[in-house]
C-alpha atoms as a PDB file:
ATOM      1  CA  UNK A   1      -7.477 -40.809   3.416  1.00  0.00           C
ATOM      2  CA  UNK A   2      -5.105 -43.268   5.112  1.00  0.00           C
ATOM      3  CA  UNK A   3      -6.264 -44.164   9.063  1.00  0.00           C
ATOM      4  CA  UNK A   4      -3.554 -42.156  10.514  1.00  0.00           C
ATOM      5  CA  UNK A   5      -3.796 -39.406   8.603  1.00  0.00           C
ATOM      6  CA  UNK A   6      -7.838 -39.043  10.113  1.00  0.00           C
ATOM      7  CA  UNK A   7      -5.912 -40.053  13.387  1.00  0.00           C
ATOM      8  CA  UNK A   8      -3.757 -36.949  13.182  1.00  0.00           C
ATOM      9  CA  UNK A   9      -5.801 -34.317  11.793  1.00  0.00           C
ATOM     10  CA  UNK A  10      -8.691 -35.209  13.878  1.00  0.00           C
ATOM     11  CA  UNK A  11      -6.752 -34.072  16.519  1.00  0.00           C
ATOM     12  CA  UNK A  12      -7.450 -30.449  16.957  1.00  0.00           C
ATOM     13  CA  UNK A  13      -4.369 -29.278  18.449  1.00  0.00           C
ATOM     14  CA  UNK A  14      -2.418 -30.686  15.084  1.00  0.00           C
ATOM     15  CA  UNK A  15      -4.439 -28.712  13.106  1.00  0.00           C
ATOM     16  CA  UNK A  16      -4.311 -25.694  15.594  1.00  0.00           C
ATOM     17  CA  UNK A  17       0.137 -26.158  15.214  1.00  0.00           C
ATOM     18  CA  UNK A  18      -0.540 -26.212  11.681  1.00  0.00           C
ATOM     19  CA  UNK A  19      -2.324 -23.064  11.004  1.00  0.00           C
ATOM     20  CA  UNK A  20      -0.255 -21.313  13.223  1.00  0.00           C
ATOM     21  CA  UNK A  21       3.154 -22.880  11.673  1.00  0.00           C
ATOM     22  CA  UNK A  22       1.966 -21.457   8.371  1.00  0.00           C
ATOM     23  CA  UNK A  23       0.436 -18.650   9.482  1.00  0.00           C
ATOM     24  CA  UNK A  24       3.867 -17.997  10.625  1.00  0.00           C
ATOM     25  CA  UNK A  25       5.609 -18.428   7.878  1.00  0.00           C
ATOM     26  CA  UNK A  26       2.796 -16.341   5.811  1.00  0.00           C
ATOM     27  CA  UNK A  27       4.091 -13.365   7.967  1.00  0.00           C
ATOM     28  CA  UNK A  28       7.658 -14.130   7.208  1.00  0.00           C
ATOM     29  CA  UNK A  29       6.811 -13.948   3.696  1.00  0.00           C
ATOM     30  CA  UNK A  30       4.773 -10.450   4.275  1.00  0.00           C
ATOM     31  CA  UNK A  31       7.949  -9.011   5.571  1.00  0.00           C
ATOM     32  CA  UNK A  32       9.821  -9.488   2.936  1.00  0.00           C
ATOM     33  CA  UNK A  33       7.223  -9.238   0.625  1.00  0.00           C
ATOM     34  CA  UNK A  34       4.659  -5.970   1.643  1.00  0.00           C
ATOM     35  CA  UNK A  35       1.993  -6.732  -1.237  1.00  0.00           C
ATOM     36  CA  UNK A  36       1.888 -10.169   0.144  1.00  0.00           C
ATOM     37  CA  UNK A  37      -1.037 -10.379   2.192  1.00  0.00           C
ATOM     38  CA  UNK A  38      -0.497 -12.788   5.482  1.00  0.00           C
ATOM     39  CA  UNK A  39      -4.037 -13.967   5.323  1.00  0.00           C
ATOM     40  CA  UNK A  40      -3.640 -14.966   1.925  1.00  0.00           C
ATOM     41  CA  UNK A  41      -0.720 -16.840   2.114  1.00  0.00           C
ATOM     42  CA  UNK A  42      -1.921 -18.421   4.821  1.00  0.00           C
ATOM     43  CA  UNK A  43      -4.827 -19.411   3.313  1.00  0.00           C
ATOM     44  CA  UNK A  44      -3.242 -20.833   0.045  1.00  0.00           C
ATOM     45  CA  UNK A  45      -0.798 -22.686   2.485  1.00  0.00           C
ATOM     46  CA  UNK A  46      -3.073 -24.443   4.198  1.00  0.00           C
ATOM     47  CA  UNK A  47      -4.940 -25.707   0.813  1.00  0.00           C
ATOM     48  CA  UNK A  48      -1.665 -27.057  -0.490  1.00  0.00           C
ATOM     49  CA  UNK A  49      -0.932 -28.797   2.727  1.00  0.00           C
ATOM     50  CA  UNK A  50      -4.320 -30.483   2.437  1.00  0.00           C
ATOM     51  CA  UNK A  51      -4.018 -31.162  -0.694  1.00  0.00           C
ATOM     52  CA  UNK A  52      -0.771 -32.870  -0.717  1.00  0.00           C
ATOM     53  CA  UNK A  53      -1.707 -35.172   2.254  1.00  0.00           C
ATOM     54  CA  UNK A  54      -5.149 -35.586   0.865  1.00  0.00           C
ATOM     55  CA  UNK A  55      -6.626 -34.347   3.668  1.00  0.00           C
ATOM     56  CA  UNK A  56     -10.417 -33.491   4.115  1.00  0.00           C
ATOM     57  CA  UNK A  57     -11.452 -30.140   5.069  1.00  0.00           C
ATOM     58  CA  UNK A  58     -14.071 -31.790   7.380  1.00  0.00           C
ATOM     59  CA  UNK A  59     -10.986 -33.556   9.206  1.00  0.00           C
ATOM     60  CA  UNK A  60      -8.695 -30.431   9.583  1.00  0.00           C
ATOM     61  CA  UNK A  61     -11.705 -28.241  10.232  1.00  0.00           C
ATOM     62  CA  UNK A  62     -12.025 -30.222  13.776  1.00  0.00           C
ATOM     63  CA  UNK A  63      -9.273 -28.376  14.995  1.00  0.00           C
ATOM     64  CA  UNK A  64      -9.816 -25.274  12.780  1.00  0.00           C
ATOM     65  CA  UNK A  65     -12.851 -24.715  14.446  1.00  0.00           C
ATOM     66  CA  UNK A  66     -11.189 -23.753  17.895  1.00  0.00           C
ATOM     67  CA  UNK A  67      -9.037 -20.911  15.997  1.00  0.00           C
ATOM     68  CA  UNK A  68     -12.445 -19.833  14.662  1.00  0.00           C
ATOM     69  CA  UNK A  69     -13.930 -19.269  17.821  1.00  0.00           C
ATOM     70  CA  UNK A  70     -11.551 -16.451  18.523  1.00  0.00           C
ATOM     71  CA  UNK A  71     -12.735 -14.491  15.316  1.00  0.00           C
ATOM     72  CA  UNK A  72     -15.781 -13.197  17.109  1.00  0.00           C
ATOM     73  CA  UNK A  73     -13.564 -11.920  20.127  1.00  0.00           C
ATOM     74  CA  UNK A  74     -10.975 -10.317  17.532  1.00  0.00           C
ATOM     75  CA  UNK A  75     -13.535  -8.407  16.169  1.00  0.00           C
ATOM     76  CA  UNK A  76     -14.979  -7.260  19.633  1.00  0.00           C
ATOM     77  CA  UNK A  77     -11.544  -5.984  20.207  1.00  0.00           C
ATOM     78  CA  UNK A  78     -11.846  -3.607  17.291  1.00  0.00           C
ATOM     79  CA  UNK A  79     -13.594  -2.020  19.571  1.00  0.00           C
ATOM     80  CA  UNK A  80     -10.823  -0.501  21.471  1.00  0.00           C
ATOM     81  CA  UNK A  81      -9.409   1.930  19.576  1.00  0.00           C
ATOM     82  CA  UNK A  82     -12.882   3.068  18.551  1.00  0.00           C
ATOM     83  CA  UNK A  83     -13.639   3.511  22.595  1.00  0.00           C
ATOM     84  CA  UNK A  84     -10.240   5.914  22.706  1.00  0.00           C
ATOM     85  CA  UNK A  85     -11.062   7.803  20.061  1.00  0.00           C
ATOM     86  CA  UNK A  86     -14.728   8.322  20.222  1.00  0.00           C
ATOM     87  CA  UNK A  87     -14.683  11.897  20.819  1.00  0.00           C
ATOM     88  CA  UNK A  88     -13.104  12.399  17.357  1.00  0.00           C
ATOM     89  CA  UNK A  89     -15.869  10.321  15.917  1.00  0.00           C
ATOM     90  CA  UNK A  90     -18.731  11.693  17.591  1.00  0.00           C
ATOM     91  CA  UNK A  91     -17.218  15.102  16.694  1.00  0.00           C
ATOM     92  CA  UNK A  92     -17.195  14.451  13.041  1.00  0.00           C
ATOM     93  CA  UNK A  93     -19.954  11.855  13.222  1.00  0.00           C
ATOM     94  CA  UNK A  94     -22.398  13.377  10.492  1.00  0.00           C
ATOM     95  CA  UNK A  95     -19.598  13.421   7.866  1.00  0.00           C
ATOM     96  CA  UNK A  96     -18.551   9.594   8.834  1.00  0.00           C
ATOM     97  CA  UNK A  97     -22.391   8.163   8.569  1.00  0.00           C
ATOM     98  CA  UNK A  98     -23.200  10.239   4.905  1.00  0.00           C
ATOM     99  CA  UNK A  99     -20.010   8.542   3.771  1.00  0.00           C
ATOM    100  CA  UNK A 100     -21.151   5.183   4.879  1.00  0.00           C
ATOM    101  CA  UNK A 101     -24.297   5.429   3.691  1.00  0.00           C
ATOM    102  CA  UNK A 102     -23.137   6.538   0.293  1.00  0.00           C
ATOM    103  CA  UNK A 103     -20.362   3.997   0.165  1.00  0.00           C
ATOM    104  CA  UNK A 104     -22.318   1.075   0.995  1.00  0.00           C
ATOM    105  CA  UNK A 105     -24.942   1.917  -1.029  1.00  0.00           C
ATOM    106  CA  UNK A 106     -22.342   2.143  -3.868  1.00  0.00           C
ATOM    107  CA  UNK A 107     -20.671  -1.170  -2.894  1.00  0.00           C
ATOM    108  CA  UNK A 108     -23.653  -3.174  -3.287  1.00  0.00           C
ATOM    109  CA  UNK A 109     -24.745  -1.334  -6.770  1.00  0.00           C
ATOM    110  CA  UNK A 110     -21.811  -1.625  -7.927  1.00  0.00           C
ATOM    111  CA  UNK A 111     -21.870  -5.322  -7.576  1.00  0.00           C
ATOM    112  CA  UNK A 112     -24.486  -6.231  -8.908  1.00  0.00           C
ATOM    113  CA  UNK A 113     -24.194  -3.874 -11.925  1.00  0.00           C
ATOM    114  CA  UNK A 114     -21.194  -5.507 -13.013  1.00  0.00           C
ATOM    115  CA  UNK A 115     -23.305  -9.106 -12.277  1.00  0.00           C
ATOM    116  CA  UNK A 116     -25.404  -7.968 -14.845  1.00  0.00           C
ATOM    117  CA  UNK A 117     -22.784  -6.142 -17.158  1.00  0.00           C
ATOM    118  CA  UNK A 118     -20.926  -9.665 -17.302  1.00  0.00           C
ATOM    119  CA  UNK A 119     -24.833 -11.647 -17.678  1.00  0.00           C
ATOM    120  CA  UNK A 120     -24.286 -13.448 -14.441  1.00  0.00           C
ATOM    121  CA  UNK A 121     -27.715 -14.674 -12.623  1.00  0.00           C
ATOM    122  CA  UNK A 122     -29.569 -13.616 -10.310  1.00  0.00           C
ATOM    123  CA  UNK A 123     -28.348 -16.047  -7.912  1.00  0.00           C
ATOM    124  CA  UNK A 124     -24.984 -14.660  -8.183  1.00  0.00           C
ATOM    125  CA  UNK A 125     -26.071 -10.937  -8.151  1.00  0.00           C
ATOM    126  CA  UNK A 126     -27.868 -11.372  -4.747  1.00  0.00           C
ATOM    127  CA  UNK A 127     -24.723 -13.110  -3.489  1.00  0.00           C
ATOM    128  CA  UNK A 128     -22.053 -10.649  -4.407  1.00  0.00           C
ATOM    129  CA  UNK A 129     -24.427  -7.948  -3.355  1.00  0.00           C
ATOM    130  CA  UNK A 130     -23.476  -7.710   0.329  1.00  0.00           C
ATOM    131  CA  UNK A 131     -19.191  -8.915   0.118  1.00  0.00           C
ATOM    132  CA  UNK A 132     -18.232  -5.783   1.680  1.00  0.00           C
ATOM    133  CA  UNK A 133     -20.051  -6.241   4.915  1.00  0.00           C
ATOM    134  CA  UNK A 134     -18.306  -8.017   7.711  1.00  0.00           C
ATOM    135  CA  UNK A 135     -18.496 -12.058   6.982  1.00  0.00           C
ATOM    136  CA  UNK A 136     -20.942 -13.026   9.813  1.00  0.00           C
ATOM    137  CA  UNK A 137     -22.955 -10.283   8.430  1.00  0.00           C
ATOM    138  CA  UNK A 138     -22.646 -10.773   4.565  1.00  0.00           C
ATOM    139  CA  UNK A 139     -22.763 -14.902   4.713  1.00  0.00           C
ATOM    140  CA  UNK A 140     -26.169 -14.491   6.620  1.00  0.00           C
ATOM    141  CA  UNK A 141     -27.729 -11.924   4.654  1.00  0.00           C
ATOM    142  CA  UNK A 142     -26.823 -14.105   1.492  1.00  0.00           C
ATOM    143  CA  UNK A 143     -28.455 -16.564   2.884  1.00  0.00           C
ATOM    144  CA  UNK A 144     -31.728 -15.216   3.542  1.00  0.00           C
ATOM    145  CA  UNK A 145     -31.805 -13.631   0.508  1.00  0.00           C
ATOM    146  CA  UNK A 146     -31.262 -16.935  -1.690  1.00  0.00           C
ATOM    147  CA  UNK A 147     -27.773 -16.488  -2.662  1.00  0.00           C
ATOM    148  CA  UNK A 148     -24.740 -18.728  -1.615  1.00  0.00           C
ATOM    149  CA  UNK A 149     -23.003 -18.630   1.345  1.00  0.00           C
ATOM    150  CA  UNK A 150     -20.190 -20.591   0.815  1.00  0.00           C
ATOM    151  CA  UNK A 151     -19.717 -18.385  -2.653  1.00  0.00           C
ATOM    152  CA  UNK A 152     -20.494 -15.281  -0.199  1.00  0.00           C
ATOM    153  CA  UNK A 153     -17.772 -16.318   2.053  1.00  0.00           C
ATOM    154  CA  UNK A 154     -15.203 -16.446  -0.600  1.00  0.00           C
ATOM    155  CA  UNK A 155     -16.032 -13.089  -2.137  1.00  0.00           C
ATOM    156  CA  UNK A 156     -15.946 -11.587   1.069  1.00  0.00           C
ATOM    157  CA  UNK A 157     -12.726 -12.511   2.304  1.00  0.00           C
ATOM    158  CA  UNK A 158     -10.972 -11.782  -1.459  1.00  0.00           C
ATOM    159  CA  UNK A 159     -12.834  -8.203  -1.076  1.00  0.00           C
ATOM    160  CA  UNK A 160     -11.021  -7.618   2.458  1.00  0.00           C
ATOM    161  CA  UNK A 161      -8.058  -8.943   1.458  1.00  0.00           C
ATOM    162  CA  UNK A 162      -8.163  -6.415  -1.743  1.00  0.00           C
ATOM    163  CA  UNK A 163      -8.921  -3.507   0.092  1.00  0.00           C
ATOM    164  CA  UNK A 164      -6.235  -4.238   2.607  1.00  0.00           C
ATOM    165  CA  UNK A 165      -3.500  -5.138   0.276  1.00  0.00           C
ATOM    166  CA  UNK A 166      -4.099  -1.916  -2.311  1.00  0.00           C
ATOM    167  CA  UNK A 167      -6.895   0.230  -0.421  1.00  0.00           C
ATOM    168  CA  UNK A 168      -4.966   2.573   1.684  1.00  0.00           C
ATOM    169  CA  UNK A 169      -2.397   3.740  -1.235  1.00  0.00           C
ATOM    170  CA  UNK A 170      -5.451   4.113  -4.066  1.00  0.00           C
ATOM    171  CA  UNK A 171      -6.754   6.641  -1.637  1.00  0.00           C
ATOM    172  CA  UNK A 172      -3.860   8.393  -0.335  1.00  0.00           C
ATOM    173  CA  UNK A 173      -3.304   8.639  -4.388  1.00  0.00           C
ATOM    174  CA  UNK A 174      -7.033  10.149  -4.459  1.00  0.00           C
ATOM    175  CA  UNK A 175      -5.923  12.478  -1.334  1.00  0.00           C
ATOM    176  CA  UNK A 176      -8.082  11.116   0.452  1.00  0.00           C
ATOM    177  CA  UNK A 177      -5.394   9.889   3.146  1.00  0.00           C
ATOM    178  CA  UNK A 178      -6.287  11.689   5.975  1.00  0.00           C
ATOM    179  CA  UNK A 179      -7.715   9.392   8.994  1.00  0.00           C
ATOM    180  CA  UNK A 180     -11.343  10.644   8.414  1.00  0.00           C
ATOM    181  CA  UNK A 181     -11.800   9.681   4.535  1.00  0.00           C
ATOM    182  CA  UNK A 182      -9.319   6.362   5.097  1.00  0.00           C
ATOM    183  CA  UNK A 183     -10.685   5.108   8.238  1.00  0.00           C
ATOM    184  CA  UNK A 184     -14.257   5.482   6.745  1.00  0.00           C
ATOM    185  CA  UNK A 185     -13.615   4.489   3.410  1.00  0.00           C
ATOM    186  CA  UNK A 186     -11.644   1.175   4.417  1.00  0.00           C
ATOM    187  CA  UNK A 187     -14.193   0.163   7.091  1.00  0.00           C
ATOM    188  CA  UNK A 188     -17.217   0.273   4.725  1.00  0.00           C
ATOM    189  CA  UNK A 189     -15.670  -1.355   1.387  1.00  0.00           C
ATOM    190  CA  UNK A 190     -13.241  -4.140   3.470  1.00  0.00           C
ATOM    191  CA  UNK A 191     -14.849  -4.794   6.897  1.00  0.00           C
ATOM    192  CA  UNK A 192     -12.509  -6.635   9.553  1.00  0.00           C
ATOM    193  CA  UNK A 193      -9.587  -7.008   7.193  1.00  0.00           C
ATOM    194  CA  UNK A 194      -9.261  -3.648   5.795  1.00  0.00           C
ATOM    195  CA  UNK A 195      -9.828  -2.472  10.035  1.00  0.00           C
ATOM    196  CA  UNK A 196      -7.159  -4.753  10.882  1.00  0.00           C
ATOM    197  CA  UNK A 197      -4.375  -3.795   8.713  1.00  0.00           C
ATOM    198  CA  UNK A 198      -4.986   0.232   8.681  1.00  0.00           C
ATOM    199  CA  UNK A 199      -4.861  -0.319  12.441  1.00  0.00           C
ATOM    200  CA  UNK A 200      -1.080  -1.257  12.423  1.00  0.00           C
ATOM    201  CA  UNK A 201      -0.267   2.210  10.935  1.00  0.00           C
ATOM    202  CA  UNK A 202      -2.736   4.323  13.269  1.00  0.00           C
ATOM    203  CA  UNK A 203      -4.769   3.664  16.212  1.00  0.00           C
ATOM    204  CA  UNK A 204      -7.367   6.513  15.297  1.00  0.00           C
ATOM    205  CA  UNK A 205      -7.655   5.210  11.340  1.00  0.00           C
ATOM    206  CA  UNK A 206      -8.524   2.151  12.935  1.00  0.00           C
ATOM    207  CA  UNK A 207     -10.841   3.602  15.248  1.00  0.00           C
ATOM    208  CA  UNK A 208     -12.563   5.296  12.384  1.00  0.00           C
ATOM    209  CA  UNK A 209     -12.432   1.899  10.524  1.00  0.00           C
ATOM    210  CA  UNK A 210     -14.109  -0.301  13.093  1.00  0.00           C
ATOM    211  CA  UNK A 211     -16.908   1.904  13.644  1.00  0.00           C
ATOM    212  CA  UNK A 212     -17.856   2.349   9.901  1.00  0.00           C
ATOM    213  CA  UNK A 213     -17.265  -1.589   9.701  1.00  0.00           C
ATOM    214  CA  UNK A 214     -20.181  -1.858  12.126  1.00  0.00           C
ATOM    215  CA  UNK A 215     -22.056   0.805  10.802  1.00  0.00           C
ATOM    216  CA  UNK A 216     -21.974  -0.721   7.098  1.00  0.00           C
ATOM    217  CA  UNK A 217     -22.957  -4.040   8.047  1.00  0.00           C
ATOM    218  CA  UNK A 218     -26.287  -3.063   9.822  1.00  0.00           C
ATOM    219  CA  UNK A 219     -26.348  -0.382   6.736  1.00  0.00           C
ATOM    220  CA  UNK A 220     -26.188  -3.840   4.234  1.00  0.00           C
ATOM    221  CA  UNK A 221     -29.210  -5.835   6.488  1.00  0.00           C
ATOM    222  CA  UNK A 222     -31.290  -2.332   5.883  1.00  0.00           C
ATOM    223  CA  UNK A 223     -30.899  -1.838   2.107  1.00  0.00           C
ATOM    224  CA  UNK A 224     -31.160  -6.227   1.825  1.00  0.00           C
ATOM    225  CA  UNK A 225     -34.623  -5.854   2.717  1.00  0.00           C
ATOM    226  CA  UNK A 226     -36.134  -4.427  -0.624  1.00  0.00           C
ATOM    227  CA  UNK A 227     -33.735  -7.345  -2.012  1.00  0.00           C
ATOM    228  CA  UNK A 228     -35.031 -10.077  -0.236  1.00  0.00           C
ATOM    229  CA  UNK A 229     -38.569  -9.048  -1.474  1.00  0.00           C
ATOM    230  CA  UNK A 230     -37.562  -8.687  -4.962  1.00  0.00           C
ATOM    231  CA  UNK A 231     -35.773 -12.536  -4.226  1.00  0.00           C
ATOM    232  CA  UNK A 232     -38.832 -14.231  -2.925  1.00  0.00           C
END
């Protein structure tokens, strides 16, 4: 990479105006486009632009790095709608935690059967095992159980992104669209993504989302431990 191309992008606030140019224009393309994810778009656009200006990541994640920082008080904010709405939750609070025990539980078995239905490794079965646990949650529980966290990472964002983009209509198809069954369902298969875009159509689906989010990634940690001693 040329000198002032390491100039440029090792300037974080060019990298910050990037992202957010593109991130931009990755929610122009989601309004004319609804199966379009933003995230995704965003995320492809910011590949091309790298590649095309031969770019590092290292050099671009300088500045990426400060837009990162903001994921962990994003997710805190989840926590708002969830505060409003606890009532409803701690009304129907037995129903929400079977279904995110079960789901979770199916999640992960579900994984790694169709590791081993497809004869991937083990490797590759302990890292897909946890993808639909929040990424600070899955990338770390990969990583104590052997797996790989960058491949974690990936799998966990696409499974978000999946949820988000055809979650809510497979289960209003199911009828299972009422905010109970969506909220919980969505939180526990697509973590922060899933929350975030069930959120935009109703603050109490949300609600219900975040809190079975945060319930199904301690839920992961718990049944990872009879992993990790099968892994070491």
């Amino acid at each position: 990479m040329s000198d002032w191309k390491q100039t440029l992008f090792g300037e974080p606030l060019f990298a910050i105006a990037v992202t957010v140019l593109i991130y931009l224009g990755a929610q122009a393309l989601h309004a004319r486009w609804r199966w379009l994810h933003p995230l995704l778009a965003a995320s492809v656009g910011v590949m091309v632009v790298l590649a095309l200006l031969d770019v590092p990541y290292e050099s671009y994640a300088v500045g990426g790095s400060w837009i990162e920082f903001w994921l962990g008080p994003a997710t805190v904010a989840l926590g708002v709608p969830l505060y409003k709405h606890a009532a409803y939750i701690r009304k129907q609070l037995p129903a929400i935690l079977g279904g995110i025990a079960v789901g979770t539980m199916s999640a992960m078995a579900s994984a790694a059967a169709l590791v081993w239905l497809l004869g991937g490794t083990k490797e590759l079965m302990l890292t897909m095992m946890p993808k639909s646990a929040t990424a600070p949650i899955s990338i770390e529980v990969v990583r104590q159980l052997g797996g790989q966290p960058e491949l974690g990472a990936v799998l966990t964002v696409l499974t978000g992104l999946l949820g988000s983009m055809i979650g809510p209509r497979l289960l209003r198809m199911a009828g299972l669209g009422e905010p109970l069954s969506l909220g919980a369902a969505i939180g526990t298969s697509s973590h922060g993504i899933g929350t975030a875009r069930v959120l935009r159509e109703s603050e109490l689906v949300g609600g219900v989302s975040g809190f079975s989010m945060g319930v199904a990634g301690i839920l992961t940690s718990i049944y990872a431990v009879p992993l990790y001693l099968w892994g070491h």
